[in-house]
Each structure stands twice: as structure tokens, then as C-alpha cells.
C-alpha atoms as a PDB file:
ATOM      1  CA  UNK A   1       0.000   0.000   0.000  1.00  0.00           C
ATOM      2  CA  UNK A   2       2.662   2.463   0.892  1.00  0.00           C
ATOM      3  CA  UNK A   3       4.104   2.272  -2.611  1.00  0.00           C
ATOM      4  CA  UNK A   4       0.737   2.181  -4.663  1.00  0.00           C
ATOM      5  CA  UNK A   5       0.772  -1.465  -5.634  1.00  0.00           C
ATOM      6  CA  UNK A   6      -1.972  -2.978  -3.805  1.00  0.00           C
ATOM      7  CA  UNK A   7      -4.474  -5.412  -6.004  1.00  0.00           C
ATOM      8  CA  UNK A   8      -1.259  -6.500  -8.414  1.00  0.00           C
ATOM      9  CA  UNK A   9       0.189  -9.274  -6.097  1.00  0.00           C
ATOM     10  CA  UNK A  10      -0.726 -11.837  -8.737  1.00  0.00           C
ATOM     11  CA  UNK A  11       0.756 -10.545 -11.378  1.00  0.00           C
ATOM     12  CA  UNK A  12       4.108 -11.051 -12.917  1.00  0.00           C
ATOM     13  CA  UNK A  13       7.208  -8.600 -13.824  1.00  0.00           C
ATOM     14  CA  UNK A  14       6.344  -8.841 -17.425  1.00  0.00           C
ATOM     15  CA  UNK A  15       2.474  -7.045 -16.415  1.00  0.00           C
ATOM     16  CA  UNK A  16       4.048  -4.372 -14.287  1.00  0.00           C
ATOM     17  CA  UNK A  17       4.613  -1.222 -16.126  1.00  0.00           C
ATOM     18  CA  UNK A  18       8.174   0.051 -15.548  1.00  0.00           C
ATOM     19  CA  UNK A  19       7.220   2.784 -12.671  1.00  0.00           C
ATOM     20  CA  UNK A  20       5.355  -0.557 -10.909  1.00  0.00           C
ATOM     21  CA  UNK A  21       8.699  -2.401 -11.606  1.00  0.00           C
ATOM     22  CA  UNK A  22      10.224   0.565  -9.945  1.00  0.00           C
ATOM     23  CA  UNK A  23       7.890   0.437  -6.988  1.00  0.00           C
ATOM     24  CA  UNK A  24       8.486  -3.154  -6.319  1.00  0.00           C
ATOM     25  CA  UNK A  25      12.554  -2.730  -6.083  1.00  0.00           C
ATOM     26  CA  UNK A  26      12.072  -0.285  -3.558  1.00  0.00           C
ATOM     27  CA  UNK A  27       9.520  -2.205  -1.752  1.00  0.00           C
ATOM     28  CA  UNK A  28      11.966  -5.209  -1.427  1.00  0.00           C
ATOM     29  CA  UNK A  29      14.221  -2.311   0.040  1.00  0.00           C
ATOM     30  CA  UNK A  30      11.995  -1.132   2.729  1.00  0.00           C
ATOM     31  CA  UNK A  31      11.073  -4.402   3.994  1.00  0.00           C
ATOM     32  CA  UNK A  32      14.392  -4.573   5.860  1.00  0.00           C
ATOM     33  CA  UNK A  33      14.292  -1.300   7.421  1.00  0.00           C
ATOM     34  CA  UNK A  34      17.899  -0.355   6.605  1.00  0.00           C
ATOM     35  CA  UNK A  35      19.106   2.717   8.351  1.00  0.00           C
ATOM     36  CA  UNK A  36      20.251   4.116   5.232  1.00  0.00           C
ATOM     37  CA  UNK A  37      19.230   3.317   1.366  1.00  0.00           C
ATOM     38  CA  UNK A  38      21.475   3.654  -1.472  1.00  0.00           C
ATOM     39  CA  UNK A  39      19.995   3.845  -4.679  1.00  0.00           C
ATOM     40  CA  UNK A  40      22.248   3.947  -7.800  1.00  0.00           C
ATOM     41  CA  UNK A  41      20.661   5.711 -10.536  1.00  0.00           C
ATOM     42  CA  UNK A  42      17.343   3.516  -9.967  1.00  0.00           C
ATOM     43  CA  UNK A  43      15.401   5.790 -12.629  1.00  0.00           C
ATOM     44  CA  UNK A  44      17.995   5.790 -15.459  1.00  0.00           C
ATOM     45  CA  UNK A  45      15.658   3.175 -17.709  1.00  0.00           C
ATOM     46  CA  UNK A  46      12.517   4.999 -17.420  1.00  0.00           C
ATOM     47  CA  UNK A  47      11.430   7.703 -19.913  1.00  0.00           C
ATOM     48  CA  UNK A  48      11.505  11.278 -19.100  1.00  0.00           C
ATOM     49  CA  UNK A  49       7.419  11.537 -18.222  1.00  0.00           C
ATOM     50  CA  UNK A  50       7.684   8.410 -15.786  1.00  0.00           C
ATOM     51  CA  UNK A  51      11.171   9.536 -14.442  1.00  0.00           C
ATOM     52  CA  UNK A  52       9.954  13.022 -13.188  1.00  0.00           C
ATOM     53  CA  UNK A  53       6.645  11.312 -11.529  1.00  0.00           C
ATOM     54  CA  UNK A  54       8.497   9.023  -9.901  1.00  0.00           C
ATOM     55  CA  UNK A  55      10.545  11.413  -8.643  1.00  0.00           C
ATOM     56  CA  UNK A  56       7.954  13.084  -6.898  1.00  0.00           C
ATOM     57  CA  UNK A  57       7.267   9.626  -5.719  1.00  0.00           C
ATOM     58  CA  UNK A  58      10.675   8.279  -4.272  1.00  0.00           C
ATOM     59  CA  UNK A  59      10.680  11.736  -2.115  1.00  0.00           C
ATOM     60  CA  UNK A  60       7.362  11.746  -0.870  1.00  0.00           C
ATOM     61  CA  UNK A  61       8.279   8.152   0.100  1.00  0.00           C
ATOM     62  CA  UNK A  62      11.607   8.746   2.103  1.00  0.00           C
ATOM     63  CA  UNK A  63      10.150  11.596   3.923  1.00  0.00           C
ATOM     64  CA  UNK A  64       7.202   9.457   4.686  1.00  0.00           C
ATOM     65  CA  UNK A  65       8.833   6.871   6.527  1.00  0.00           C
ATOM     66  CA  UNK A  66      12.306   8.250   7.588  1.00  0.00           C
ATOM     67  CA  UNK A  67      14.906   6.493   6.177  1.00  0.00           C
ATOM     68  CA  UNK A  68      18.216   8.481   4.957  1.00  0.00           C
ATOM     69  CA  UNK A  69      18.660   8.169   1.437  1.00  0.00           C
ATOM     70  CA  UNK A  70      21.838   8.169  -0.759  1.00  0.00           C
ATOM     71  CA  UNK A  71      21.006   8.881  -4.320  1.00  0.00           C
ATOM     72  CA  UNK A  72      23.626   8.589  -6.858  1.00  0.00           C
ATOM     73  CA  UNK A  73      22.824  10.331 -10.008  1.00  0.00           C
ATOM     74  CA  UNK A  74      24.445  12.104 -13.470  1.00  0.00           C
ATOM     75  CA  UNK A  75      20.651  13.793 -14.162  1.00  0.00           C
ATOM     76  CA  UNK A  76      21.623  17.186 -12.743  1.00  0.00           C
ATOM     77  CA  UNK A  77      17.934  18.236 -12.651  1.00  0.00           C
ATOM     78  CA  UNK A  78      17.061  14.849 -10.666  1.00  0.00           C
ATOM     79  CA  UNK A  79      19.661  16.018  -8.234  1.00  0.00           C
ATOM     80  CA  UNK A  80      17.965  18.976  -7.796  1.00  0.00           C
ATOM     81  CA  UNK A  81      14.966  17.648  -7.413  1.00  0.00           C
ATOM     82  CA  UNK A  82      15.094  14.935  -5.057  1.00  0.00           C
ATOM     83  CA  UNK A  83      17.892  16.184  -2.621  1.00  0.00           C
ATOM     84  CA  UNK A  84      18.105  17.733   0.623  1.00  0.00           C
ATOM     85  CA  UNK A  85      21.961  18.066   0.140  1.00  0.00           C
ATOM     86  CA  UNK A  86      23.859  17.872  -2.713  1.00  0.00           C
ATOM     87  CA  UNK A  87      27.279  16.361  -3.102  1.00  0.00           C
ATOM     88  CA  UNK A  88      29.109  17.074  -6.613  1.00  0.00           C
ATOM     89  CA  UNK A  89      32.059  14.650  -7.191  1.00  0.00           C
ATOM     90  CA  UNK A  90      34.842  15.563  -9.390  1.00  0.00           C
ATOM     91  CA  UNK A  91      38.086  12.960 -10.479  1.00  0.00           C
ATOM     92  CA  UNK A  92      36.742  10.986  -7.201  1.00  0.00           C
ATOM     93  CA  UNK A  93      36.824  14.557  -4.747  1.00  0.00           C
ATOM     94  CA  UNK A  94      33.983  16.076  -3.483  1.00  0.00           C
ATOM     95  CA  UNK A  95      34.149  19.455  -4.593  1.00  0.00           C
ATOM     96  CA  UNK A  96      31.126  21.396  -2.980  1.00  0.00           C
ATOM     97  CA  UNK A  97      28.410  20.112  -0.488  1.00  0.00           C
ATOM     98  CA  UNK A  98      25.838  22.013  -0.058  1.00  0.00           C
ATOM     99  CA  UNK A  99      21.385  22.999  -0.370  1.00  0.00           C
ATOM    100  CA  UNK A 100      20.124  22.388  -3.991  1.00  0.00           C
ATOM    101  CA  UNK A 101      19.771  26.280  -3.840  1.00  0.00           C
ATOM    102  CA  UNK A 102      23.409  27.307  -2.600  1.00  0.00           C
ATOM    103  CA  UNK A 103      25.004  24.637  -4.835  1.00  0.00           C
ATOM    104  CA  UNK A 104      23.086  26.108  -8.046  1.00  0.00           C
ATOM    105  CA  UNK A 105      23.231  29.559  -7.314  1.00  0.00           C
ATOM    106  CA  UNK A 106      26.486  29.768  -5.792  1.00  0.00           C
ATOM    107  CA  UNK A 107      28.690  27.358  -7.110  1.00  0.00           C
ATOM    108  CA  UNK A 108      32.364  27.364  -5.793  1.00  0.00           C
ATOM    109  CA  UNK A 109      34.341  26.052  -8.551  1.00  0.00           C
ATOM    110  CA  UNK A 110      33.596  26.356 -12.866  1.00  0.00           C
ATOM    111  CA  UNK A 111      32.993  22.329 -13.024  1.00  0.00           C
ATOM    112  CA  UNK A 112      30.202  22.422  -9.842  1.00  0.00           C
ATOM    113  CA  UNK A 113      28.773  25.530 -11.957  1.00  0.00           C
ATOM    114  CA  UNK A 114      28.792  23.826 -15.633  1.00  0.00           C
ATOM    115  CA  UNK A 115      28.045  20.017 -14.482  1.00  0.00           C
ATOM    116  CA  UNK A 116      24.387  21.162 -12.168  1.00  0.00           C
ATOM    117  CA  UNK A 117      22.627  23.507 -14.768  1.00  0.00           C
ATOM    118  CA  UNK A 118      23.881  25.472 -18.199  1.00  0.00           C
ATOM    119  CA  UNK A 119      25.893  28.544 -17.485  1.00  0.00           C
ATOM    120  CA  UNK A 120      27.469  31.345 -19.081  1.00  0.00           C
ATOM    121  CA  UNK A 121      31.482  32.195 -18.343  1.00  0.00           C
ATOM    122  CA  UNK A 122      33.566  35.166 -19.414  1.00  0.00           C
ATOM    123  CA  UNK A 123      37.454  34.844 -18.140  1.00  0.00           C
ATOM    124  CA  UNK A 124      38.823  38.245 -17.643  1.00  0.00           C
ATOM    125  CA  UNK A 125      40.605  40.190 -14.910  1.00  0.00           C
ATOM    126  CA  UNK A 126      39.998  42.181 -11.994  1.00  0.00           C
ATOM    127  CA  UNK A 127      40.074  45.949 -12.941  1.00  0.00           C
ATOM    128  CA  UNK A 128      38.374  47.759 -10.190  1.00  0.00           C
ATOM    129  CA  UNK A 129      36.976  46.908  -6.512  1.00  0.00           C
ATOM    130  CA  UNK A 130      33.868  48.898  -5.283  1.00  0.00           C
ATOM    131  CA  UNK A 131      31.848  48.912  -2.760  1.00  0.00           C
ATOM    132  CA  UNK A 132      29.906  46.153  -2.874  1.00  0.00           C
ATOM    133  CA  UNK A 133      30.497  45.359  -7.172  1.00  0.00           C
ATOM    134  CA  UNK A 134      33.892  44.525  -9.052  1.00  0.00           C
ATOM    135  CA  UNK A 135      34.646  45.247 -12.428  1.00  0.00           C
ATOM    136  CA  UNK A 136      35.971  42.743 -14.794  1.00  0.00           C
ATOM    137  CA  UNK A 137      37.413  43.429 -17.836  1.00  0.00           C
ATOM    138  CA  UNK A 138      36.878  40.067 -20.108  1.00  0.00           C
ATOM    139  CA  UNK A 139      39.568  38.668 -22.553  1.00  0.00           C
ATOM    140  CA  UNK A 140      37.170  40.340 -25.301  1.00  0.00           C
ATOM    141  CA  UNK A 141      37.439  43.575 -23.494  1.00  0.00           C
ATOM    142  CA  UNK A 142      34.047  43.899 -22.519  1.00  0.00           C
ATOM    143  CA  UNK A 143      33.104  45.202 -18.743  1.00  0.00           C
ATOM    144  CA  UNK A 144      31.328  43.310 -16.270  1.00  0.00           C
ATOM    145  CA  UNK A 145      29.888  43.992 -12.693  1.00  0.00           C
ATOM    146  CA  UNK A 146      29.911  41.711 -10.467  1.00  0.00           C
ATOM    147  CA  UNK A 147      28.508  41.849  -6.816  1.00  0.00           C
ATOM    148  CA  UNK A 148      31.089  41.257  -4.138  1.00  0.00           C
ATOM    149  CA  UNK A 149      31.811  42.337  -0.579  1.00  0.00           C
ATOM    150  CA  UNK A 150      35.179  44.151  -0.323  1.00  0.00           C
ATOM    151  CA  UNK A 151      36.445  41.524   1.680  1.00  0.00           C
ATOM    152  CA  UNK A 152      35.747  38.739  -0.464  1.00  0.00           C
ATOM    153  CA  UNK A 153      36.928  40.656  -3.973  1.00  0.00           C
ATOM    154  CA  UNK A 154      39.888  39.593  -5.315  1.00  0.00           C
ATOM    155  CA  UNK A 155      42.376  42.133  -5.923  1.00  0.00           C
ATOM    156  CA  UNK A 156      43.099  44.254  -8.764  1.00  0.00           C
ATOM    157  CA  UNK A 157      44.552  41.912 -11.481  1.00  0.00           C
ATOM    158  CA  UNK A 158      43.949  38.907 -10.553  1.00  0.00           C
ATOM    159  CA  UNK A 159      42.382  36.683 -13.358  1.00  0.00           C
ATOM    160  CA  UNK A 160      38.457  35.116 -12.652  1.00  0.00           C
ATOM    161  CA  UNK A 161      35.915  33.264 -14.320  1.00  0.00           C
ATOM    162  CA  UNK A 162      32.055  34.835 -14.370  1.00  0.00           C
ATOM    163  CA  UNK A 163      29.617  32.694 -14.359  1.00  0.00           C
ATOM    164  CA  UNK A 164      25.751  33.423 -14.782  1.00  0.00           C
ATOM    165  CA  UNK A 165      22.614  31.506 -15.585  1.00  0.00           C
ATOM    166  CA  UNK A 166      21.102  31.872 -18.523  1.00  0.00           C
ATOM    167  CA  UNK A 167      17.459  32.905 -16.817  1.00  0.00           C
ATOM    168  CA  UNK A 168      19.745  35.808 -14.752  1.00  0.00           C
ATOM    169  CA  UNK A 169      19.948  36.969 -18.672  1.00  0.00           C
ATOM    170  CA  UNK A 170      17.914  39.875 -20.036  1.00  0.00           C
ATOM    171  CA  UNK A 171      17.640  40.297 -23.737  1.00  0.00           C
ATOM    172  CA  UNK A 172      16.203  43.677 -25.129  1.00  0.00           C
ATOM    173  CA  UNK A 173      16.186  46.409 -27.410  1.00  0.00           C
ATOM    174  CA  UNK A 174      17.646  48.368 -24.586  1.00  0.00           C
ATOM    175  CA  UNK A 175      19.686  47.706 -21.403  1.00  0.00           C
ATOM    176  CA  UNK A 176      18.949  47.812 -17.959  1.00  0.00           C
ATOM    177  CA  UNK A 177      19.318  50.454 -15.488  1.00  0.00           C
ATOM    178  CA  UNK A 178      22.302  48.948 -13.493  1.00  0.00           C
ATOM    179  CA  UNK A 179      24.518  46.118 -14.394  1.00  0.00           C
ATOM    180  CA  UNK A 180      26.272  44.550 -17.374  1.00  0.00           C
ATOM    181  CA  UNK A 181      25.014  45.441 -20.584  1.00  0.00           C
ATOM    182  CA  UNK A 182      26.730  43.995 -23.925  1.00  0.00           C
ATOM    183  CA  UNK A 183      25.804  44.663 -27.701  1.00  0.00           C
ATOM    184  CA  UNK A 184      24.837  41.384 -28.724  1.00  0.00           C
ATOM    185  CA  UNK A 185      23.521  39.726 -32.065  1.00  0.00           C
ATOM    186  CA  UNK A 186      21.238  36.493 -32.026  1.00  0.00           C
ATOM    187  CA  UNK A 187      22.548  33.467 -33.908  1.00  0.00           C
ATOM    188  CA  UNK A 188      19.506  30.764 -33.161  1.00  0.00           C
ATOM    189  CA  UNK A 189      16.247  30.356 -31.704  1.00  0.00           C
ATOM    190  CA  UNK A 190      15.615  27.105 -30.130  1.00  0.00           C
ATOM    191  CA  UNK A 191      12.200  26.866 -28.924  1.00  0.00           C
ATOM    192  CA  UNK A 192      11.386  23.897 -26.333  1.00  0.00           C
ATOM    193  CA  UNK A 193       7.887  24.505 -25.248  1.00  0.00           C
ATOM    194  CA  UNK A 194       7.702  26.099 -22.165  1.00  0.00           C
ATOM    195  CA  UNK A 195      11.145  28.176 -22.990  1.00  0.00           C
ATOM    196  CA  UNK A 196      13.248  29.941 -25.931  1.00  0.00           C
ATOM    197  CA  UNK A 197      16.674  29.508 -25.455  1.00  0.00           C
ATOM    198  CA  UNK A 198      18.220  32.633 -27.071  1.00  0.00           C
ATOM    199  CA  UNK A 199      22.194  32.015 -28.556  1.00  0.00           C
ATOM    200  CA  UNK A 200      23.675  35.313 -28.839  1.00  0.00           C
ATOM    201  CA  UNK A 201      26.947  36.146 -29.497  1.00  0.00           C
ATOM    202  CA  UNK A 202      28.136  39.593 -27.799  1.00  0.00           C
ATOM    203  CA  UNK A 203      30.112  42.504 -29.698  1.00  0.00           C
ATOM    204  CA  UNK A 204      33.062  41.306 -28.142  1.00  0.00           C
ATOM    205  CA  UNK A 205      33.256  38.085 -29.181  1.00  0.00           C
ATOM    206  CA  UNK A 206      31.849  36.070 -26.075  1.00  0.00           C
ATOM    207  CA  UNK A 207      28.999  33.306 -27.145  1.00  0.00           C
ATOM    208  CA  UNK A 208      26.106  33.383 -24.529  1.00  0.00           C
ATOM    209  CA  UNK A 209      22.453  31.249 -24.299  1.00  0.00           C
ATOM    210  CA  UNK A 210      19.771  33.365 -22.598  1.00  0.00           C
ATOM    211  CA  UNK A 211      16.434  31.747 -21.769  1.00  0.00           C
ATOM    212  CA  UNK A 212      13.384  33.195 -21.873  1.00  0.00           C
ATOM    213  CA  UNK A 213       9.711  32.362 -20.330  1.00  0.00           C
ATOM    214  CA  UNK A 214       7.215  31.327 -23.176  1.00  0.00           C
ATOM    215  CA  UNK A 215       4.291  32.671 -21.258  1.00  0.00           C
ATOM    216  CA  UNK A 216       1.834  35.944 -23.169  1.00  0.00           C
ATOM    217  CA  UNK A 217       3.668  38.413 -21.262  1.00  0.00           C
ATOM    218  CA  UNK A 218       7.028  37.374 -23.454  1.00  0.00           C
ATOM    219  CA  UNK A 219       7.836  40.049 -26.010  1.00  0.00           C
ATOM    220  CA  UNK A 220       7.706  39.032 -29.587  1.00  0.00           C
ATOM    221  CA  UNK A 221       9.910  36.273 -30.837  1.00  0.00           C
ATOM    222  CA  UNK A 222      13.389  37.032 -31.643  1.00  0.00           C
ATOM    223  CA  UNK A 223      15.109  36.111 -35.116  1.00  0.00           C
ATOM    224  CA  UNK A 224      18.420  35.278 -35.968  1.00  0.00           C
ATOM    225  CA  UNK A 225      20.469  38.338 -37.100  1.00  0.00           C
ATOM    226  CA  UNK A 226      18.570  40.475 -34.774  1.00  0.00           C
ATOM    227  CA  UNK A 227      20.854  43.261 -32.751  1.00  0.00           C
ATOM    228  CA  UNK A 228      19.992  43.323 -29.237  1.00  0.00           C
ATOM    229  CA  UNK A 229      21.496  44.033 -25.520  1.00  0.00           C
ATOM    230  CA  UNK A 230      22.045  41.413 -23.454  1.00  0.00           C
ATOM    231  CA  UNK A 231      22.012  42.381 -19.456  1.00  0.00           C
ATOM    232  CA  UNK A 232      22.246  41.422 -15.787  1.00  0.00           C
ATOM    233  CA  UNK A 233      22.349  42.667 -12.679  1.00  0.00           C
ATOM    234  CA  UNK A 234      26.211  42.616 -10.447  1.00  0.00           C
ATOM    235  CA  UNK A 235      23.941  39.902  -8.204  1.00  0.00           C
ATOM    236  CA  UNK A 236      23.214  37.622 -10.759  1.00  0.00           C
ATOM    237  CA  UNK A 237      26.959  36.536 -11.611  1.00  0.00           C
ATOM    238  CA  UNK A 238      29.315  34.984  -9.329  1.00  0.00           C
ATOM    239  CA  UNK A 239      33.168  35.141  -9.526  1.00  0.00           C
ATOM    240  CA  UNK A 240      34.928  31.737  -9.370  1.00  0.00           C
ATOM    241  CA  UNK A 241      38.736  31.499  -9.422  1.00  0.00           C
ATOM    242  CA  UNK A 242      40.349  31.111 -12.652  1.00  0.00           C
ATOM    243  CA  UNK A 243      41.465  27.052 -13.785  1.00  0.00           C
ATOM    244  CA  UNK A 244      39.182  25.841 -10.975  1.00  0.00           C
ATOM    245  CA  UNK A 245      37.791  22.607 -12.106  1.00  0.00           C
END
């Protein structure tokens, strides 16, 4: 009953449906009552629809009757979804440990910010520390504010990756009132339902994705060869050290 299969008990594996297949591992798994369950990329066979139910599922389940749960997993967004904490394993080290939140929005190192999500990076230098921004000055040349505390900015000089999402991105005729803002032309379109992702490539040479809500309030579509401005705010990138993998 606890894992929706009551009434199949006469059935065999060949009748179950896959998630019911599913259901019955981990049902074989509870009935010891281990103190803690490892589970090894148990949804990797399913298809996308049944993986995300049954995701939904396994974490309703594990909160429902206690148990600590290791889930090992390449699916970044399954990560995100099922986890209380997050560890992201690099070469055999852990690089960063943290809340599905921190470890997304505030990644440590380039690999933790390019292996959970899509991101954008510009390597540059340090040119200027301000009160509460720094200004990087990318390989292209372009200028980028980033927010910072003065006691966490790296000094003048030193060389950094930014990193930002592509949702942090804002793509316009115009740019924003504070924050980066780079002269940008669109080089494809991708549309995937309940998003555009927007490929842009900046006046200074950098290549950026942007991704956009499809809901009514969207402005019209973009095309490719369009001129546009792409911006962000000095809190929506983060500085990671340069080389850090």
C-alpha cells in the first residue's frame, strides 16, 4: 500500500509497467528497514514523463517513513529535485556540499557551476573593486559587474571566471538600469515549449544562451540576425577562481 501497488500481487514482472517495476525494487528495500538506502541511478531506464513522476514519488516516500537516502545520479535536474543536500564529485573529490539552492546559485568552482545547470562564463581580470560590485574586464574587453563584498573581492589583477545563468539573462532592445550590458547579435532560436533559449553572441566576441519564459507576457519572438542588448544585474553573476575545475 505504501508504494501504490496494492491489487497487483498476482501478477508477474512482465504485467508491471516500468514505474510498478520501480515500486516493487524499492519495496523489497523497505522491507528490511535499513538505516540508510542507497539507490544507484534507480530511474535511469525509465522515460523522461515516468522519471519526473516518480521522482515526486521516491521523495514523498523517504520523507514518509524516515529512512536516509543516498542517491547517486548524473541527471543534474534529478539532483535537484530529489535532494536535501547535494554532493558534486569531481576525479573521485567532493568538490562542494551544499542545499540544492546554494550549490546552483552559488557554485564554488567552474565544473560544480557547468556540471548542475547550463551557465554562461567570461574569463577576464579584476580591474576595479567597489563597494559592494567589481569590475571585470573580459579577454574580449568587454566590462562586467559583479557583486562582491570588499572583503571577499579579489584584488586588482587577478584573473576570474564569471559565471551566470542563462534565466539571470535579459535580452532587449535596450539595457537595464544597473549592471552589465553587452551589444549582442542572435545566432539561433531554439524553442522547447515552455522556454526559448536565445544564442547570442556579444560585440566582443563572447557566445552566450539566454532563456526566456514562453508565457503571453514574453515580447515578440526574436530572429536570428537580430541586434539586441544582453544584461544582468552585479547579483546575478558569481566570480569563481580562474582554472578551478
Amino acid at each position: 500500500e505504501m508504494v501504490r501497488l496494492t491489487g497487483l500481487g498476482d501478477r508477474y514482472p512482465r504485467q508491471l509497467s516500468g514505474g510498478q517495476q520501480q515500486r516493487v525494487a524499492l519495496a523489497r528495500c523497505l522491507l528490511v528497514e535499513p538505516a540508510v538506502l542507497l539507490l544507484d541511478e534507480p530511474l535511469g531506464a525509465l522515460d523522461k514523463k515516468l522519471r519526473e513522476a516518480m521522482q515526486v514519488e521516491l521523495k514523498s516516500l523517504q520523507r514518509q517513513v524516515g529512512i536516509t537516502a543516498i542517491f547517486v545520479t548524473h541527471d543534474q535536474e534529478e539532483a535537484l529535485t530529489l535532494s536535501d543536500r547535494i554532493a558534486v564529485m569531481h576525479q573521485g573529490r567532493i568538490q562542494q556540499v551544499g542545499a540544492p539552492h546554494e550549490i546552483y546559485e552559488t557554485p564554488r568552482t567552474r565544473f560544480v557551476a557547468e556540471f548542475i545547470g547550463v551557465c554562461n562564463f567570461l574569463e577576464g581580470k579584476v580591474i576595479e573593486r567597489g563597494m559592494g560590485a567589481v569590475t571585470i574586464r573580459t579577454d574580449g574587453g568587454a566590462l562586467v559587474a559583479v557583486g562582491a563584498s570588499g572583503q571577499n573581492a579579489p584584488a586588482e589583477g587577478v584573473k576570474v571566471v564569471v559565471a551566470v545563468r542563462p534565466e539571470k539573462l535579459v535580452v532587449g532592445a535596450t539595457a537595464m538600469s544597473r549592471g552589465t550590458a553587452l551589444p549582442a547579435r542572435v545566432e539561433a532560436v531554439v524553442y522547447v515549449g515552455t522556454a526559448v533559449h536565445v544564442h547570442l553572441r556579444a560585440s566582443t566576441g563572447e557566445r552566450l544562451i539566454a532563456y526566456r519564459q514562453n508565457d503571453s507576457a514574453a515580447p515578440a519572438a526574436l530572429a536570428p540576425g537580430a541586434e539586441v542588448v544582453v544584461s544582468w544585474s552585479p547579483e546575478a553573476a558569481r566570480l569563481l577562481p580562474e582554472g578551478s575545475a
